[in-house]
C-alpha atoms as a PDB file:
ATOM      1  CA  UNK A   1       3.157  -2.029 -26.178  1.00  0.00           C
ATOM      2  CA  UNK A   2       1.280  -5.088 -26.964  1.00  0.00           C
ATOM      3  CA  UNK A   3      -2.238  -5.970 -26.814  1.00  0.00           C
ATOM      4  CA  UNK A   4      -2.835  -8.051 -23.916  1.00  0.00           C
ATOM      5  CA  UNK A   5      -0.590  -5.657 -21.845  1.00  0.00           C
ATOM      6  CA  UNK A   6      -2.905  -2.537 -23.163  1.00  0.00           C
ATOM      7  CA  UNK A   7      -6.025  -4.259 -22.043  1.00  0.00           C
ATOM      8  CA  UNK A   8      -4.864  -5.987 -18.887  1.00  0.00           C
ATOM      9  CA  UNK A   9      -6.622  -4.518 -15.676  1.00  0.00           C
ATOM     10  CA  UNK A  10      -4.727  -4.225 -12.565  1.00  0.00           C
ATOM     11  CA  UNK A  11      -5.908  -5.470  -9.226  1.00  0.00           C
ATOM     12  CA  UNK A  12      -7.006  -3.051  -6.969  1.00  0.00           C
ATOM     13  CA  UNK A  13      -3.678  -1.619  -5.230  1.00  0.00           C
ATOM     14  CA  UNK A  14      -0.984  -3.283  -7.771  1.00  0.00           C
ATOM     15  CA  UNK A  15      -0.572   0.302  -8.796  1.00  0.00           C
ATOM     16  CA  UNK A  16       0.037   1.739  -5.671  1.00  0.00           C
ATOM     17  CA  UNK A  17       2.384  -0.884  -4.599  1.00  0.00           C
ATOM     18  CA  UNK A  18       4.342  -0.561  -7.700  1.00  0.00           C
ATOM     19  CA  UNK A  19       4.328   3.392  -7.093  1.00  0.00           C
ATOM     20  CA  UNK A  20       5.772   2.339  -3.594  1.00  0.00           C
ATOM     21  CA  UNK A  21       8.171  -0.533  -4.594  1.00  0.00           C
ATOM     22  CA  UNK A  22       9.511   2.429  -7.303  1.00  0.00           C
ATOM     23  CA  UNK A  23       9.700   5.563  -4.826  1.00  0.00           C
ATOM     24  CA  UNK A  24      11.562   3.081  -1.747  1.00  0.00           C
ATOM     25  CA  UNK A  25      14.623   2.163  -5.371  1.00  0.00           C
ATOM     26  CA  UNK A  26      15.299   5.977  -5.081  1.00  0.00           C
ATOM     27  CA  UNK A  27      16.346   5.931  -1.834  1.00  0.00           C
ATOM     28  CA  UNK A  28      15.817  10.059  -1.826  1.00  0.00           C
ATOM     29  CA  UNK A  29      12.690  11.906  -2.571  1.00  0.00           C
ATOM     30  CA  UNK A  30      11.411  11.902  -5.855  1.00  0.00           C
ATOM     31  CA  UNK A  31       9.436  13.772  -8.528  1.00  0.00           C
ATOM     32  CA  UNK A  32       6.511  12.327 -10.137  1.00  0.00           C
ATOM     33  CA  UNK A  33       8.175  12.115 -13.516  1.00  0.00           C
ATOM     34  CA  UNK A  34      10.742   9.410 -12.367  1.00  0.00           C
ATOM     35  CA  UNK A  35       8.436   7.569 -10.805  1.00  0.00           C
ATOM     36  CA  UNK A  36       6.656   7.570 -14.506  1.00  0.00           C
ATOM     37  CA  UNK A  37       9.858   6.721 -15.970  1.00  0.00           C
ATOM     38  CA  UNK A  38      10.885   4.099 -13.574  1.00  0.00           C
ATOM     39  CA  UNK A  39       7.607   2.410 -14.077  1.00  0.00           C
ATOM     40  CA  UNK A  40       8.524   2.105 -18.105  1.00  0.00           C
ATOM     41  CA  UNK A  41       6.252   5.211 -18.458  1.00  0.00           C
ATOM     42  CA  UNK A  42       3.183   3.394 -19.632  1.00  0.00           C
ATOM     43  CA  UNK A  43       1.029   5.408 -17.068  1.00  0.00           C
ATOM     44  CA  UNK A  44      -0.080   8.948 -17.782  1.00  0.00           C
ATOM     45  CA  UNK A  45       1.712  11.556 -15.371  1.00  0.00           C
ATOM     46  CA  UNK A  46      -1.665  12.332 -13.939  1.00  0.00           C
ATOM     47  CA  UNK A  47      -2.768   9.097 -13.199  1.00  0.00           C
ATOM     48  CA  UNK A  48       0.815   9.104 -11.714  1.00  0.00           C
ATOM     49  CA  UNK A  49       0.164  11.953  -9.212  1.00  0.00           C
ATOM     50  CA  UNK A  50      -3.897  10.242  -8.494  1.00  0.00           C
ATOM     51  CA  UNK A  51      -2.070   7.471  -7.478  1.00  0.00           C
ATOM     52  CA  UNK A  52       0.741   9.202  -5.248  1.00  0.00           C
ATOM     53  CA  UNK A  53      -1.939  11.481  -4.242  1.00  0.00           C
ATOM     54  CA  UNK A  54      -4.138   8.656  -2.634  1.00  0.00           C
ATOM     55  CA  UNK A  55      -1.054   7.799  -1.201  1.00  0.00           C
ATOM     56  CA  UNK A  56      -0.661  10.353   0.773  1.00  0.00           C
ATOM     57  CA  UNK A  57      -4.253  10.230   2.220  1.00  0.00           C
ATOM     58  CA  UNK A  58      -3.470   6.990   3.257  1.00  0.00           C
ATOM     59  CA  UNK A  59      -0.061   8.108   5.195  1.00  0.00           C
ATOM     60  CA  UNK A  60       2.073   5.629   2.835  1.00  0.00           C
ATOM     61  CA  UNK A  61       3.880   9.140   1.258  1.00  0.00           C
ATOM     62  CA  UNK A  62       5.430  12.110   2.648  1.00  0.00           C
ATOM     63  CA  UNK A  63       5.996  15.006  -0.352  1.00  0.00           C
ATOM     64  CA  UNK A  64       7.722  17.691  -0.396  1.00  0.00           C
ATOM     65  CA  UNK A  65       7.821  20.994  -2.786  1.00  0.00           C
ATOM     66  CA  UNK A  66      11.069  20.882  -4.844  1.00  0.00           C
ATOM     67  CA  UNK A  67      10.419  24.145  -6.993  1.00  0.00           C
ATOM     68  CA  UNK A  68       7.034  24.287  -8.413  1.00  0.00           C
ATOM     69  CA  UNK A  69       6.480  20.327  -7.941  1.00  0.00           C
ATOM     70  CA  UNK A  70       7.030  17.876  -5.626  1.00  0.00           C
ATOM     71  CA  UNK A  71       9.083  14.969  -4.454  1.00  0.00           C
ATOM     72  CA  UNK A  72       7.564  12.130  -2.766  1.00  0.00           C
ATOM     73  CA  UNK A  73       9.171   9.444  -0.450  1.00  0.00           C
ATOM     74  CA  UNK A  74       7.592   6.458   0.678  1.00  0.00           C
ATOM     75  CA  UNK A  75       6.531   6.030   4.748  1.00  0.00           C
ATOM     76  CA  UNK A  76       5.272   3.108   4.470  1.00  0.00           C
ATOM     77  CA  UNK A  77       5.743  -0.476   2.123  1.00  0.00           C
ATOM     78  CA  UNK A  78       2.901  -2.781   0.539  1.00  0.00           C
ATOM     79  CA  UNK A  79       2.603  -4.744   3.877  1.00  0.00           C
ATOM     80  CA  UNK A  80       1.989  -1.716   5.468  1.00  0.00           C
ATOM     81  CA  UNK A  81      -0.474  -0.653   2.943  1.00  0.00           C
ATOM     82  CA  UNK A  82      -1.936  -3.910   2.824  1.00  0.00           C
ATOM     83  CA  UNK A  83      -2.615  -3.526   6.423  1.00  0.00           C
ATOM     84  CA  UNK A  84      -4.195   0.073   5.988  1.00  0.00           C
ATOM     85  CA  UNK A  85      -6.542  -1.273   3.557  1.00  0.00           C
ATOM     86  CA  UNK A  86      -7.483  -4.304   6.405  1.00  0.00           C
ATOM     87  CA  UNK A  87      -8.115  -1.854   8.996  1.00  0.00           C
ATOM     88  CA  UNK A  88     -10.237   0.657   6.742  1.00  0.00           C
ATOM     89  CA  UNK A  89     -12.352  -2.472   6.316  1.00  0.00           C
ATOM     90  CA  UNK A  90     -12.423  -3.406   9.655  1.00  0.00           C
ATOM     91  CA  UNK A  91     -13.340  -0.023  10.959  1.00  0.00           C
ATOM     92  CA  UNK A  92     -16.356  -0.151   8.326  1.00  0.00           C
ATOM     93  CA  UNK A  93     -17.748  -2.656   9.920  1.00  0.00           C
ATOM     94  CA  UNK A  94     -20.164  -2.921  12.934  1.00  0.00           C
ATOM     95  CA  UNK A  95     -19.739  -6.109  14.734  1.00  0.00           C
ATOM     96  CA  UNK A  96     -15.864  -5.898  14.320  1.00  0.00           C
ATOM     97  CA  UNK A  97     -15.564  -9.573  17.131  1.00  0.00           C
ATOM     98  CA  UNK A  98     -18.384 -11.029  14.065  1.00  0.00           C
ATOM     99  CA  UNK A  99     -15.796  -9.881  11.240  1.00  0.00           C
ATOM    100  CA  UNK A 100     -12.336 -10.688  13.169  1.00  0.00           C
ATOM    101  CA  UNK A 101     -13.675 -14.207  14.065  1.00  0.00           C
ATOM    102  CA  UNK A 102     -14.679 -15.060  10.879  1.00  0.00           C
ATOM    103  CA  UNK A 103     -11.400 -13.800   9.286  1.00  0.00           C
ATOM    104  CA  UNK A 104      -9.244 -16.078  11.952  1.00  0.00           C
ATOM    105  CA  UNK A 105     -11.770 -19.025  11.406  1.00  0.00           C
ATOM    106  CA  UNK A 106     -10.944 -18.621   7.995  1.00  0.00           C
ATOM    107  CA  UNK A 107      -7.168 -18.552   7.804  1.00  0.00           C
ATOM    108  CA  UNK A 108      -4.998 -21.455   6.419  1.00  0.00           C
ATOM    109  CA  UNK A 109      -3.760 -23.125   9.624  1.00  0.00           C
ATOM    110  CA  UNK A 110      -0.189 -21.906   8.798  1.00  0.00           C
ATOM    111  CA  UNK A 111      -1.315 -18.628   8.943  1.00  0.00           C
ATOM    112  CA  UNK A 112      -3.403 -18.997  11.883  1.00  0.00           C
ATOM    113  CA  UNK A 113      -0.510 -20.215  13.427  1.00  0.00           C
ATOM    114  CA  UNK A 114       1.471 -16.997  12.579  1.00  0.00           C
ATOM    115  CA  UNK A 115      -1.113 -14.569  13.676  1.00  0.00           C
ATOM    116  CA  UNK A 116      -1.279 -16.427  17.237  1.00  0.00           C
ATOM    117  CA  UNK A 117       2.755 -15.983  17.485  1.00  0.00           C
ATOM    118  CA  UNK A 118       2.180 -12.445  16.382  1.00  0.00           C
ATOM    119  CA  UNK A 119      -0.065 -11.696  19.184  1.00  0.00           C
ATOM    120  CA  UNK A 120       1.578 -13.685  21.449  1.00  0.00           C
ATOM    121  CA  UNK A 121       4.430 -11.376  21.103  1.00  0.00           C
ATOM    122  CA  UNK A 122       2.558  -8.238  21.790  1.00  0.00           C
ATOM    123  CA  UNK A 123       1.569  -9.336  25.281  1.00  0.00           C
ATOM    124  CA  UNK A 124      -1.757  -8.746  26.666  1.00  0.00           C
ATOM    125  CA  UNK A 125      -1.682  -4.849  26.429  1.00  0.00           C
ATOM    126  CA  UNK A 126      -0.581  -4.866  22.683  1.00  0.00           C
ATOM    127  CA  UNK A 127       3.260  -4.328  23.890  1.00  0.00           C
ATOM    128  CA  UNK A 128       5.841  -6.400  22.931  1.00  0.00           C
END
């Protein structure tokens, strides 16, 4: 393993979506070892399980017990947890019209744009 690789720190949920991008290639449940090995096995097993473990809190995970283990599969992708994250932040917050008006003043008009067509879709009562 080389140096800059070694010392490189990951941004806060690149592990977590790697964990997910890695458990939705099995396409069947799997055990914390091959996610270690599908990830090149640079992580420790236990920081393995921390991260499928936080996972699960968050409702991105289902496990299962296979034996004395488990097997994980993934509920959710990194939009989805991406989204989670949003709304934990949101839901922190008291003036939440202060916090979502500033976030849609803020947007890149494209992206504006895409969030009005979004809710658009839903309709009123949040049903599309």
């Amino acid at each position: 393993m080389n140096d800059e690789r070694r010392t490189r720190r990951r941004g806060q949920g690149e592990l977590e979506g790697l964990v997910l991008s890695a458990l939705r290639e099995a396409r069947t449940p799997a055990s914390t070892g091959w996610v270690q090995e599908h990830l090149g096995g640079d992580l420790a097993y236990t920081t393995v399980i921390t991260i499928l473990t936080r996972l699960l809190a968050k409702g991105a995970v289902t496990r299962e017990r296979a034996g004395r283990s488990f097997v994980w599969t993934p509920v959710s992708d990194q939009a989805g947890l991406a989204a989670h994250r949003m709304r934990k932040v949101l839901d922190g917050e008291s003036d939440r019209e202060a916090v979502l008006s500033r976030f849609v003043t803020s947007l890149e008009p494209d992206d504006e744009r895409l969030l009005r067509h979004l809710l658009g879709e839903l309709g009123p009562d949040g049903e599309g």
